[in-house]
C-alpha atoms as a PDB file:
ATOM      1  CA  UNK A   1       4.095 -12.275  19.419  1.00  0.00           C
ATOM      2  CA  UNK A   2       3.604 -15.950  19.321  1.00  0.00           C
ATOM      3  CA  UNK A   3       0.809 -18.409  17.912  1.00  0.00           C
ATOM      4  CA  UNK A   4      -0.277 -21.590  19.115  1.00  0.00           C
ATOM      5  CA  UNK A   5       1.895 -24.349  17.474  1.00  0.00           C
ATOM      6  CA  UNK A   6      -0.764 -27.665  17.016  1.00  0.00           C
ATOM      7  CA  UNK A   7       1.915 -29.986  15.026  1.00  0.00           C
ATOM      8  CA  UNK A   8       5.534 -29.187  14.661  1.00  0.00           C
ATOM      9  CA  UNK A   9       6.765 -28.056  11.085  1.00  0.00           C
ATOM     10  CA  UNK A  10       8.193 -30.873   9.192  1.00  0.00           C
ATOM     11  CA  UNK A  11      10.888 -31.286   6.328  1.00  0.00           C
ATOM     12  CA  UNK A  12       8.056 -30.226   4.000  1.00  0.00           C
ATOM     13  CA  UNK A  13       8.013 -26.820   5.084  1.00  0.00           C
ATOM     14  CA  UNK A  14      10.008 -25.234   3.117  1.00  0.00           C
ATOM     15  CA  UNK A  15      11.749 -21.283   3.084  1.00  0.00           C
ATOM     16  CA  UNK A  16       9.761 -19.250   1.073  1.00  0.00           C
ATOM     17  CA  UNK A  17      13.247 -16.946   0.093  1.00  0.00           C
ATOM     18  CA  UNK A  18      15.703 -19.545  -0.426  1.00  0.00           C
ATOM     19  CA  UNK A  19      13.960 -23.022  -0.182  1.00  0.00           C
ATOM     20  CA  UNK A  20      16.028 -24.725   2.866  1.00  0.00           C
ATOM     21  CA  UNK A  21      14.047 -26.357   5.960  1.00  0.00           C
ATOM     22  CA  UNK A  22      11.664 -24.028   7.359  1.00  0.00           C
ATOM     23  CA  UNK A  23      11.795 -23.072  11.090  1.00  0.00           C
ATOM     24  CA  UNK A  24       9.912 -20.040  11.531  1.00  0.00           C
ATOM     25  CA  UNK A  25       6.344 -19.191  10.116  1.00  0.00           C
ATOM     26  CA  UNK A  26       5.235 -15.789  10.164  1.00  0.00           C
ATOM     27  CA  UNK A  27       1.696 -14.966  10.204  1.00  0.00           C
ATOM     28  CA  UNK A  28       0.852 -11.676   8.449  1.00  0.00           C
ATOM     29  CA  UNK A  29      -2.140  -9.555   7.420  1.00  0.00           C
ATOM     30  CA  UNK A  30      -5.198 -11.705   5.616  1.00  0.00           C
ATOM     31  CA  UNK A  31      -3.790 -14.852   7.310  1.00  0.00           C
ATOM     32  CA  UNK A  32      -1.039 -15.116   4.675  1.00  0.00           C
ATOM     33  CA  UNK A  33       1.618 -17.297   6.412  1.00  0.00           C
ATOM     34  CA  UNK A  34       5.428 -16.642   5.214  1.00  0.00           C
ATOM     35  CA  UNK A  35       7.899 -19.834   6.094  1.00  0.00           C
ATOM     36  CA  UNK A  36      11.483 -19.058   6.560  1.00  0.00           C
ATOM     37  CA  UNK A  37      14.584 -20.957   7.176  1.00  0.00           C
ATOM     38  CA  UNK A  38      16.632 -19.756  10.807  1.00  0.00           C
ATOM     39  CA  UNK A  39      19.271 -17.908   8.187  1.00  0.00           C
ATOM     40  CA  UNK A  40      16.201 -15.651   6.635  1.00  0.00           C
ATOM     41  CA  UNK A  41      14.260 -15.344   9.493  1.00  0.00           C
ATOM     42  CA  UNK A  42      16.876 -13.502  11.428  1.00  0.00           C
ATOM     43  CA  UNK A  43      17.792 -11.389   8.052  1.00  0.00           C
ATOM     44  CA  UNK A  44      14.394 -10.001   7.968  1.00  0.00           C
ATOM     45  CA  UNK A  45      13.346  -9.995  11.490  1.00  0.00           C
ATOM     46  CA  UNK A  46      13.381  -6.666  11.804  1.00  0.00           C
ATOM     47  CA  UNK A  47      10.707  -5.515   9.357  1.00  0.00           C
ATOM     48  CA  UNK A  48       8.513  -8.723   9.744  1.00  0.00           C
ATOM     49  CA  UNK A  49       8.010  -8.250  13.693  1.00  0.00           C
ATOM     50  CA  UNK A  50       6.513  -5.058  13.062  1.00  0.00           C
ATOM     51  CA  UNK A  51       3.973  -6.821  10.840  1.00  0.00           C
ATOM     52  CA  UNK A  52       3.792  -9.906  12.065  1.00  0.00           C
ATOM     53  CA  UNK A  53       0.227 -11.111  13.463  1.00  0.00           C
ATOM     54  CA  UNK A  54       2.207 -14.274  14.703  1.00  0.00           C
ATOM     55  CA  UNK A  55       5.806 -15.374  14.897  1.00  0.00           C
ATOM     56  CA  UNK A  56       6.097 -19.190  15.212  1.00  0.00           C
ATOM     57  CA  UNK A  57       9.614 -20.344  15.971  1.00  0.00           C
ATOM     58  CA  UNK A  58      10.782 -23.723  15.956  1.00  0.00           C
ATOM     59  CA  UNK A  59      14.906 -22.932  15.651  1.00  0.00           C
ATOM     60  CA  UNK A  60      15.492 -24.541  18.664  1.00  0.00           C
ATOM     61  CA  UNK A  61      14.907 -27.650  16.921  1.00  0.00           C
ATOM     62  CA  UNK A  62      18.399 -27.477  15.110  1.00  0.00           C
ATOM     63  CA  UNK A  63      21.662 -28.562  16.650  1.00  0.00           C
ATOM     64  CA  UNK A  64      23.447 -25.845  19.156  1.00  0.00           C
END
């Protein structure tokens, strides 16, 4: 699942587990949007997907 991305995240964005640069946004029930840094978002991948009304990833934003 994927959502339209109007303006890329910024620095401001910030992880909503651990409080590093966010690069993924996860839109769940309600419109409730969870921010997680590429280190979280992989951790809890697994559970989110299945929940997730929208996955927006920017990780390919950081260095290889």
């Amino acid at each position: 699942m994927t959502t339209a991305v109007a303006t890329p995240m910024s620095a401001l964005d910030r992880c909503d587990r651990c409080g590093a640069q966010a690069y993924v946004r996860v839109t769940v029930a309600d419109g409730l949007e969870l921010d997680f840094c590429a280190h979280h978002a992989r951790k809890y991948e697994a559970v989110l997907r299945g929940k997730a009304l929208g996955w927006r990833d920017e990780t390919d934003r950081l260095a290889p």
